[in-house]
PDB file of N, CA and C in Angstrom:
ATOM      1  N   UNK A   1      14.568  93.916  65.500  1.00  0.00           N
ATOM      2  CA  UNK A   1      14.289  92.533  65.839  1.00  0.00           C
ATOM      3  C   UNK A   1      14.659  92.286  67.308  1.00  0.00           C
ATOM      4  N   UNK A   2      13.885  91.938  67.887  1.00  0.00           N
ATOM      5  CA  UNK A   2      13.736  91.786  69.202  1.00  0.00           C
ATOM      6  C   UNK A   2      14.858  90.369  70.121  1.00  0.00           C
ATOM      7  N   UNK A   3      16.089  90.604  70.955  1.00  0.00           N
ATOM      8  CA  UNK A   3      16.664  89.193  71.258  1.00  0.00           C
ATOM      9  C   UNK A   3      16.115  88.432  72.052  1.00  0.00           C
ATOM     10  N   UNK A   4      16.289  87.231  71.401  1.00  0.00           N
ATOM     11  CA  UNK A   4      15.970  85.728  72.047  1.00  0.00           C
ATOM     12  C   UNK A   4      16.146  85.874  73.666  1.00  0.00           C
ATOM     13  N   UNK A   5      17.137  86.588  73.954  1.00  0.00           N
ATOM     14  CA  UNK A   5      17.491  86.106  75.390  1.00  0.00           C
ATOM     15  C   UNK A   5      16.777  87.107  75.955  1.00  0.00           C
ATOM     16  N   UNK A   6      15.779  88.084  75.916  1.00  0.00           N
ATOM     17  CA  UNK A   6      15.325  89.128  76.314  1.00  0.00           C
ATOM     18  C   UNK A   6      14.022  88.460  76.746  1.00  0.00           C
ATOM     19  N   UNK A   7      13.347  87.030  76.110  1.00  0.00           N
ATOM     20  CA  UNK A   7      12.211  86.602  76.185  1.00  0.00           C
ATOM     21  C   UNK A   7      12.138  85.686  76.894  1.00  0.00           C
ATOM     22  N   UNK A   8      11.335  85.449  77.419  1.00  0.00           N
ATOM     23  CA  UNK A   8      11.179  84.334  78.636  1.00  0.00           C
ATOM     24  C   UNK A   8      11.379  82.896  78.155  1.00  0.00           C
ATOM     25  N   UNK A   9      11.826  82.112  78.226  1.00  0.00           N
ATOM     26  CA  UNK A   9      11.137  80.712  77.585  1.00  0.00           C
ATOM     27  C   UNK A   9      10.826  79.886  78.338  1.00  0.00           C
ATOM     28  N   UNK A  10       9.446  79.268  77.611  1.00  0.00           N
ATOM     29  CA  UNK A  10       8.547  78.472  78.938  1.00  0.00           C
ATOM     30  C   UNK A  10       9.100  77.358  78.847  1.00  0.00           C
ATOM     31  N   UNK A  11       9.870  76.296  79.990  1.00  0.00           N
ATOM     32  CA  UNK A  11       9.838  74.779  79.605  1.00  0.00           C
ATOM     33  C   UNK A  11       8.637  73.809  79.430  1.00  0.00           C
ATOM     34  N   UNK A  12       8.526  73.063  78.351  1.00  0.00           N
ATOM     35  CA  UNK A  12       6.999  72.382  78.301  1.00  0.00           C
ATOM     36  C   UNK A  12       7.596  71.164  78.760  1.00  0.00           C
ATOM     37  N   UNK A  13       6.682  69.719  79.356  1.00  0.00           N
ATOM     38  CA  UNK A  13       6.939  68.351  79.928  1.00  0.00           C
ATOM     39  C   UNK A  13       6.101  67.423  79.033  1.00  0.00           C
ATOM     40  N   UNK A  14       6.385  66.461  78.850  1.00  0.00           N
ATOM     41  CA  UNK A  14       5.916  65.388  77.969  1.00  0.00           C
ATOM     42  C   UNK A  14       4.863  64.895  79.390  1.00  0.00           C
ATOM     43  N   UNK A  15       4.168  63.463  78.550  1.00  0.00           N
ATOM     44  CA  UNK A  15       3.421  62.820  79.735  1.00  0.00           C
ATOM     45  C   UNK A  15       4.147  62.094  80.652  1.00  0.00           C
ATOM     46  N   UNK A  16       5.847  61.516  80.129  1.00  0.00           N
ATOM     47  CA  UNK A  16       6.204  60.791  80.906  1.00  0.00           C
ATOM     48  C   UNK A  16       6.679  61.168  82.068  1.00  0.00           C
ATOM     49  N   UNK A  17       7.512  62.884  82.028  1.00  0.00           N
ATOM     50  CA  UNK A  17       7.612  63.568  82.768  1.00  0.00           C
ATOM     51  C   UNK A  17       6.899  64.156  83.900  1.00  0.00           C
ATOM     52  N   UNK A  18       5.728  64.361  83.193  1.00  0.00           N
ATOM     53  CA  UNK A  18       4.436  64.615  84.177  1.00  0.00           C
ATOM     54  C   UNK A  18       4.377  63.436  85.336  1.00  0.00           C
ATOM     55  N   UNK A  19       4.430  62.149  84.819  1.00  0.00           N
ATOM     56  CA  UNK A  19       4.087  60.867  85.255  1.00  0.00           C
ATOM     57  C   UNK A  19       5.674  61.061  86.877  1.00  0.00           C
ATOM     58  N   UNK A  20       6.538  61.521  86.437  1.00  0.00           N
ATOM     59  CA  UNK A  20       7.412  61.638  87.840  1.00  0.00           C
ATOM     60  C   UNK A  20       7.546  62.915  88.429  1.00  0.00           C
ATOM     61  N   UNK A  21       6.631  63.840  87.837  1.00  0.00           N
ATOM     62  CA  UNK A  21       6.308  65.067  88.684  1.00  0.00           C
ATOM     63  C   UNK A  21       4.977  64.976  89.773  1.00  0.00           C
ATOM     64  N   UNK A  22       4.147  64.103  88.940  1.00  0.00           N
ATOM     65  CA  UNK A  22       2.872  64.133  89.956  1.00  0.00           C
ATOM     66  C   UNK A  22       3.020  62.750  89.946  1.00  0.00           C
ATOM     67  N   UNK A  23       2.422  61.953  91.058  1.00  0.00           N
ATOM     68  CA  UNK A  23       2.217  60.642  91.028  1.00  0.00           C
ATOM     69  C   UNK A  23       0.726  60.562  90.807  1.00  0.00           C
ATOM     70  N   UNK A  24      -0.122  60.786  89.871  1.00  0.00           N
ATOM     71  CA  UNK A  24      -2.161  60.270  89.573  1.00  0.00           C
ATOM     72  C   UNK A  24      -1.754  59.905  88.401  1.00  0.00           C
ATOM     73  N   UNK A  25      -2.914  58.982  88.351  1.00  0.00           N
ATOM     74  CA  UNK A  25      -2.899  58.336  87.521  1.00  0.00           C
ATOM     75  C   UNK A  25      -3.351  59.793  85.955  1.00  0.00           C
ATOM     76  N   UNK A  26      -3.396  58.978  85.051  1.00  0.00           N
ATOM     77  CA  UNK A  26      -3.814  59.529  83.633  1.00  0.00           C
ATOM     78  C   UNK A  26      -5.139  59.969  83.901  1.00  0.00           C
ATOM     79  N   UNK A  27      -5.811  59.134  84.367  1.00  0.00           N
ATOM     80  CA  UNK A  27      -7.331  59.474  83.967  1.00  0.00           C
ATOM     81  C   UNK A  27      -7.974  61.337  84.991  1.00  0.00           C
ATOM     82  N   UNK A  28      -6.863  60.535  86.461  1.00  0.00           N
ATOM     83  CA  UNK A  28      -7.261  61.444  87.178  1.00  0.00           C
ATOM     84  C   UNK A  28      -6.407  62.555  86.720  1.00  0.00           C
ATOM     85  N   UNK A  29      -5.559  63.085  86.377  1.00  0.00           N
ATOM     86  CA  UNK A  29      -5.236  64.064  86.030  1.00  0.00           C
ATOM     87  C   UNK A  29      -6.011  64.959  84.235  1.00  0.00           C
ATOM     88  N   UNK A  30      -6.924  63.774  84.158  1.00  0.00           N
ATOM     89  CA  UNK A  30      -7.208  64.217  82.586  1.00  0.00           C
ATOM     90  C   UNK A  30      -9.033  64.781  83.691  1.00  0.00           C
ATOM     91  N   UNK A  31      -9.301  64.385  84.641  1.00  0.00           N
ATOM     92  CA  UNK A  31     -10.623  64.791  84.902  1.00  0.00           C
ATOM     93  C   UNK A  31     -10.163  65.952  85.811  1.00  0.00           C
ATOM     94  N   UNK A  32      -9.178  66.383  86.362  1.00  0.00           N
ATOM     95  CA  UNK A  32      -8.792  66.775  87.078  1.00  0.00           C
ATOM     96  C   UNK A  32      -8.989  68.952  86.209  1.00  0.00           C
ATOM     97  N   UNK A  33      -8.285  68.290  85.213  1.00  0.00           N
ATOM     98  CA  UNK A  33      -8.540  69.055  83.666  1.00  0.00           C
ATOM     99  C   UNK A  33      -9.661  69.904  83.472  1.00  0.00           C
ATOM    100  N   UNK A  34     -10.418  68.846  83.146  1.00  0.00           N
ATOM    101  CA  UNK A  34     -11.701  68.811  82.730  1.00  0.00           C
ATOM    102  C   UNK A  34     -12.639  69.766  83.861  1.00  0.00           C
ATOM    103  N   UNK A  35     -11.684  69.484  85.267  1.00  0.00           N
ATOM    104  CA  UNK A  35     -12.821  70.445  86.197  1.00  0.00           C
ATOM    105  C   UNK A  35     -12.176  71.858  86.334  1.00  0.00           C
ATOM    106  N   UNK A  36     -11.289  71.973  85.706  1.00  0.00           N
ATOM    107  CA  UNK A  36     -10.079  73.260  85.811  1.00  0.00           C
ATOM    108  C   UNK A  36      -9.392  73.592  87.517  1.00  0.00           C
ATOM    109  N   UNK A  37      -8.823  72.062  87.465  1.00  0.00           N
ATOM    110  CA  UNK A  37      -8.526  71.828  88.880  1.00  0.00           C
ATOM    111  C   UNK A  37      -6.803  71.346  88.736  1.00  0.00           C
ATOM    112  N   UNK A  38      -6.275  71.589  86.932  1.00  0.00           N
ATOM    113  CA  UNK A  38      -5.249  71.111  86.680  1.00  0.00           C
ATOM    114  C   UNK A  38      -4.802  71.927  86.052  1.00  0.00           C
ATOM    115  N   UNK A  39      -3.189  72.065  85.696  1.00  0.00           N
ATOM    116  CA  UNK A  39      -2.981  72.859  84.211  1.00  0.00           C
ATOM    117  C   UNK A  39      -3.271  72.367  83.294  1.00  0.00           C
ATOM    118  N   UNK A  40      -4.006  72.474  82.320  1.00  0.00           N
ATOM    119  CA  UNK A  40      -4.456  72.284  80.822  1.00  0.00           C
ATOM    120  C   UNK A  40      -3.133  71.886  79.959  1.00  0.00           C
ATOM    121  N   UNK A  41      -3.448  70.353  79.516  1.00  0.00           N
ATOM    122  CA  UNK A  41      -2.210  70.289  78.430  1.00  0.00           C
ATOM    123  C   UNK A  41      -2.673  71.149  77.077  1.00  0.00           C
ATOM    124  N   UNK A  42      -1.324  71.128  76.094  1.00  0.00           N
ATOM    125  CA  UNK A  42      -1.639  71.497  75.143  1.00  0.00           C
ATOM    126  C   UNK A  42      -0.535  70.631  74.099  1.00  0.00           C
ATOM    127  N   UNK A  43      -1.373  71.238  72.403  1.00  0.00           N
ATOM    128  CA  UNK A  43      -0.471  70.343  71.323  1.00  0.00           C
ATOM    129  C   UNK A  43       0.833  70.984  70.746  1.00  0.00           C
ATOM    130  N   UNK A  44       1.456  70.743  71.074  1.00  0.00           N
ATOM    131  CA  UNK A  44       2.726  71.245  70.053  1.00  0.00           C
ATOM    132  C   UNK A  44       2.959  70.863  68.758  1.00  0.00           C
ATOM    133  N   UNK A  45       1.881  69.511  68.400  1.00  0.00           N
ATOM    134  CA  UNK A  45       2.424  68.932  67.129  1.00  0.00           C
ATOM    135  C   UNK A  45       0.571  68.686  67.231  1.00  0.00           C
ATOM    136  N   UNK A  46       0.283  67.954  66.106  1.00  0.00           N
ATOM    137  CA  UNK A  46      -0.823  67.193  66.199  1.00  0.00           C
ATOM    138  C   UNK A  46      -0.602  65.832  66.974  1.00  0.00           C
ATOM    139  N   UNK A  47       0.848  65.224  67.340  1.00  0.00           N
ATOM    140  CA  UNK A  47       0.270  64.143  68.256  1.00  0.00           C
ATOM    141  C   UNK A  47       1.540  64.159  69.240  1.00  0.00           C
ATOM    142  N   UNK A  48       2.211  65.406  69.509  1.00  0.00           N
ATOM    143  CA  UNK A  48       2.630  66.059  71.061  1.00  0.00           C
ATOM    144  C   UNK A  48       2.410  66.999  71.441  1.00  0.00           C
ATOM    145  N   UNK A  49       1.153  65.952  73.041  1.00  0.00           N
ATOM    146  CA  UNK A  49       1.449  66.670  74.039  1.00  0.00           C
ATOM    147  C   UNK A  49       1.879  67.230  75.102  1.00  0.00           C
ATOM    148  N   UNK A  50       1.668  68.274  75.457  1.00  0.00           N
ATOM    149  CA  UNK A  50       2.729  69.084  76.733  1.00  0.00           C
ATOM    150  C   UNK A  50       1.922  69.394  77.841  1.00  0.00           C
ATOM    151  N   UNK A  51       2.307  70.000  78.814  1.00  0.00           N
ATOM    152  CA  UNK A  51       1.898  70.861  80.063  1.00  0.00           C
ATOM    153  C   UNK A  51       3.236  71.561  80.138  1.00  0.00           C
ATOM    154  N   UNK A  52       2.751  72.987  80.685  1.00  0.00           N
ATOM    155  CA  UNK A  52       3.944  73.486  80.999  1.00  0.00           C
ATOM    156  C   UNK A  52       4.520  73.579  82.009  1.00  0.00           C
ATOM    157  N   UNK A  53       5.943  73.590  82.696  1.00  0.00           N
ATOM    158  CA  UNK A  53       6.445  73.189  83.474  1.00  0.00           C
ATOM    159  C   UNK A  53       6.006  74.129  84.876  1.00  0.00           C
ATOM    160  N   UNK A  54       6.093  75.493  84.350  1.00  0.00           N
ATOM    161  CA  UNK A  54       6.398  76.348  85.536  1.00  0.00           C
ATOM    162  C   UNK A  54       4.516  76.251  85.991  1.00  0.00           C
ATOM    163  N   UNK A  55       3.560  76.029  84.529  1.00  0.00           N
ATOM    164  CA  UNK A  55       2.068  75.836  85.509  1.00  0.00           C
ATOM    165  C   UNK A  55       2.436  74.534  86.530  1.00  0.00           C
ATOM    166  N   UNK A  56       2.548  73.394  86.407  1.00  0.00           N
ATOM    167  CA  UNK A  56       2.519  72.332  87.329  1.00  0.00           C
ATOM    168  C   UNK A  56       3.140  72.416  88.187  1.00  0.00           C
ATOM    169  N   UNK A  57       4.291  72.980  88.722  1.00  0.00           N
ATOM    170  CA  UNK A  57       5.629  73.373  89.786  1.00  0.00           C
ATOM    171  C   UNK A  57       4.415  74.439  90.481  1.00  0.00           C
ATOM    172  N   UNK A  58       3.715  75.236  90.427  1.00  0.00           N
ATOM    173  CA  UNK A  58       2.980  76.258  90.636  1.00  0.00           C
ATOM    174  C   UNK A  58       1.747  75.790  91.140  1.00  0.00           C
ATOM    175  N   UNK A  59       1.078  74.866  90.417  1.00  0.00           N
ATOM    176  CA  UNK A  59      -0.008  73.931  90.716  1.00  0.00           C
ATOM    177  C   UNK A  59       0.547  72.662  92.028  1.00  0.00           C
ATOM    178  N   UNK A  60       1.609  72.690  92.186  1.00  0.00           N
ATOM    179  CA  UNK A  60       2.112  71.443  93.448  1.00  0.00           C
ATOM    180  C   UNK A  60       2.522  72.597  94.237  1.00  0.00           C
ATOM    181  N   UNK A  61       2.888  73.444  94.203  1.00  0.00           N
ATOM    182  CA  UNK A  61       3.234  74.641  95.800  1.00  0.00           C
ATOM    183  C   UNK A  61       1.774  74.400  96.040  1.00  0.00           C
ATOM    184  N   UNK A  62       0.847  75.640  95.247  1.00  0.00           N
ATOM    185  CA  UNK A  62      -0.630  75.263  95.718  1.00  0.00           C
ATOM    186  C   UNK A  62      -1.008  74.389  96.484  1.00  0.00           C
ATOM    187  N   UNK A  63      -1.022  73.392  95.890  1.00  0.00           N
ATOM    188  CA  UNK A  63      -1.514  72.303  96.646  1.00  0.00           C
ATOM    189  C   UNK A  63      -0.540  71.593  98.075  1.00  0.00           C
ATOM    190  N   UNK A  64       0.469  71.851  98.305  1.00  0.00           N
ATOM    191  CA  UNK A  64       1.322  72.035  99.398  1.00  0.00           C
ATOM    192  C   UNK A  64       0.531  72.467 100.224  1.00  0.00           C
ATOM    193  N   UNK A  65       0.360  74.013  99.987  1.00  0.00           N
ATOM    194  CA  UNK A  65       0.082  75.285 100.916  1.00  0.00           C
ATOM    195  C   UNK A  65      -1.272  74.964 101.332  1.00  0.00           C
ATOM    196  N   UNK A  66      -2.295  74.316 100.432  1.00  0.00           N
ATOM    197  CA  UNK A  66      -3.514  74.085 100.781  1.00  0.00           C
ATOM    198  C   UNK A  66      -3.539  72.911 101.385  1.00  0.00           C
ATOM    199  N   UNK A  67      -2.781  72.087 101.505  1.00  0.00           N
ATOM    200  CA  UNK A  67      -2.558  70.717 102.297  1.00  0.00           C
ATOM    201  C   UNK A  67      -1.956  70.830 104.131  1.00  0.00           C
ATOM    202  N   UNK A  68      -1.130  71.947 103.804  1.00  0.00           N
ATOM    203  CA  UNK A  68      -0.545  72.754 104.832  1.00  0.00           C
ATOM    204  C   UNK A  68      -1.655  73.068 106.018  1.00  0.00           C
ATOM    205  N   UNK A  69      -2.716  73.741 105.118  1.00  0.00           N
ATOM    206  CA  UNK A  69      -3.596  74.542 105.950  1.00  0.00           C
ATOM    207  C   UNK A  69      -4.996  74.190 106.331  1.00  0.00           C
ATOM    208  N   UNK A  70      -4.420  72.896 105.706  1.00  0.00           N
ATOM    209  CA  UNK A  70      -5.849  71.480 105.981  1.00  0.00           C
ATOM    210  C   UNK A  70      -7.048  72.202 105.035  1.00  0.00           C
ATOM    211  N   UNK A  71      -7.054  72.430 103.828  1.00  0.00           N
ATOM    212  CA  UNK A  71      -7.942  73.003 102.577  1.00  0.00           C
ATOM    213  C   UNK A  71      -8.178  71.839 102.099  1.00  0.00           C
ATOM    214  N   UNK A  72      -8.041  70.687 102.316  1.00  0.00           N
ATOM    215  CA  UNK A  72      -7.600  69.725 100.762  1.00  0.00           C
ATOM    216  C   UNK A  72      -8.699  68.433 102.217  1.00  0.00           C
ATOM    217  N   UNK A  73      -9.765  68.001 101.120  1.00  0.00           N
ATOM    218  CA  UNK A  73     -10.115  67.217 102.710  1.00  0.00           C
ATOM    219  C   UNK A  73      -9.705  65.931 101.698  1.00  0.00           C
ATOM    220  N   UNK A  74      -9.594  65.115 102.445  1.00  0.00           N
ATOM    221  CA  UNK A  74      -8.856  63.696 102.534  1.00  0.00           C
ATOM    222  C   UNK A  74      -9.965  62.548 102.785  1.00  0.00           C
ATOM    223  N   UNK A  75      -9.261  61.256 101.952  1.00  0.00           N
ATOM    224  CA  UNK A  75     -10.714  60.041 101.444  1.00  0.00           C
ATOM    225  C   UNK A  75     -10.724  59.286 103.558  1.00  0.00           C
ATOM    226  N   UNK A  76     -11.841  58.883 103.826  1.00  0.00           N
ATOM    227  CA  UNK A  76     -12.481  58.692 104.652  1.00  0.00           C
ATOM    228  C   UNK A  76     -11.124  57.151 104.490  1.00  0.00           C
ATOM    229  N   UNK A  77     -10.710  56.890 105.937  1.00  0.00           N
ATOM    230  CA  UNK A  77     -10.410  55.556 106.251  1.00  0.00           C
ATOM    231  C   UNK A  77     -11.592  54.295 106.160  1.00  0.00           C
ATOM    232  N   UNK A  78     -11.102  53.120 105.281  1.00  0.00           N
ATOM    233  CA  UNK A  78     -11.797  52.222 105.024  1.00  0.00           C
ATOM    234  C   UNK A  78     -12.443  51.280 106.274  1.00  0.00           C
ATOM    235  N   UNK A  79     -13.530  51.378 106.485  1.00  0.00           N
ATOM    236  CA  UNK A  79     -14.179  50.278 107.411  1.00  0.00           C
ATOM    237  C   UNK A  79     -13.763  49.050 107.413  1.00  0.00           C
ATOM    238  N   UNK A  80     -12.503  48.788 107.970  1.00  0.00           N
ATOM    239  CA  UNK A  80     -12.028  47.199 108.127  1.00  0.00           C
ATOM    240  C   UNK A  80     -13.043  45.762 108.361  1.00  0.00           C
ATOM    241  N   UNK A  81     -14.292  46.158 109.059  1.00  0.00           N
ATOM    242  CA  UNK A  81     -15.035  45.349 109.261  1.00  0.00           C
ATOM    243  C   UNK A  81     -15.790  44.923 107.816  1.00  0.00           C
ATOM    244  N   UNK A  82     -15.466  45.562 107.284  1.00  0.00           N
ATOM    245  CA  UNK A  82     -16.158  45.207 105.389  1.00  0.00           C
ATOM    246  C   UNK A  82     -15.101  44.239 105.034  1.00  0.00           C
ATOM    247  N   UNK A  83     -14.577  43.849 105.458  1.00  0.00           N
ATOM    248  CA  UNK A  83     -13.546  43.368 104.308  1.00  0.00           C
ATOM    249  C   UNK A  83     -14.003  42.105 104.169  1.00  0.00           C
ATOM    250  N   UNK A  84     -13.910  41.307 103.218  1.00  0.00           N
ATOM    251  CA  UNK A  84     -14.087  40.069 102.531  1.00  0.00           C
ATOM    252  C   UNK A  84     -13.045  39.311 103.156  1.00  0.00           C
ATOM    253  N   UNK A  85     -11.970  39.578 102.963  1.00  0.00           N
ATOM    254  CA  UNK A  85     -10.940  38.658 103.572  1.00  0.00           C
ATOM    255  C   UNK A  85     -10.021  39.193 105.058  1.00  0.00           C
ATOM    256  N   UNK A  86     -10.368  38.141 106.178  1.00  0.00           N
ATOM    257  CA  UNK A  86     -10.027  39.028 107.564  1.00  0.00           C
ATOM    258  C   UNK A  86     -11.106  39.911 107.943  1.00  0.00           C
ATOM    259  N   UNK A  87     -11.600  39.696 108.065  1.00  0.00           N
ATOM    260  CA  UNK A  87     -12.560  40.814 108.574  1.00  0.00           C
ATOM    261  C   UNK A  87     -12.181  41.078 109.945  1.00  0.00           C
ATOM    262  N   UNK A  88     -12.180  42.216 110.120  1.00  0.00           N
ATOM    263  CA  UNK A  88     -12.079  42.626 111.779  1.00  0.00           C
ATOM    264  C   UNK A  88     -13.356  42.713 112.576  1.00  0.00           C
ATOM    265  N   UNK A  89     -13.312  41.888 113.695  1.00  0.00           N
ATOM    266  CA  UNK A  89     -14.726  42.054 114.278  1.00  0.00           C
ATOM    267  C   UNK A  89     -14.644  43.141 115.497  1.00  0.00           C
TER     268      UNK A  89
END
């Protein structure tokens, strides 16, 4: 029989946890998923779910390193002159 302490053990994170590891919202991290642009949660129960710790810690270096190296392009600054209220001329 093989010992416990010989085996790795993965830490898994609830959503709330997730919620102060990454700051996106739910949706975007659930499409984020969906494009395999995230770690994939999974069920531990039929109604808990997880992500695992060391994918997301792994998935935020990534994205560091690719932010680092200007990989990651970034949302366009908003045209102030649109605005409804104040408009800048």
């Amino acid at each position: 029989m093989p010992h416990l302490a010989s085996r790795s053990v993965r830490r898994t994170i609830r959503r709330t946890q997730l919620r102060q590891i990454v700051p996106l919202a739910d949706t975007t991290i659930y499409e984020m998923e969906q494009r395999g642009e995230f770690p994939q949660r999974f069920y531990l129960t039929r109604r808990c779910v997880v992500w695992d710790l060391a994918e997301v810690e792994a998935w935020i270096e990534e994205r560091r390193r690719a932010s680092h190296a200007g990989k990651i392009e970034t949302a366009p600054a908003p045209d102030v002159r649109l605005r409804k209220t104040r408009p800048v001329k």
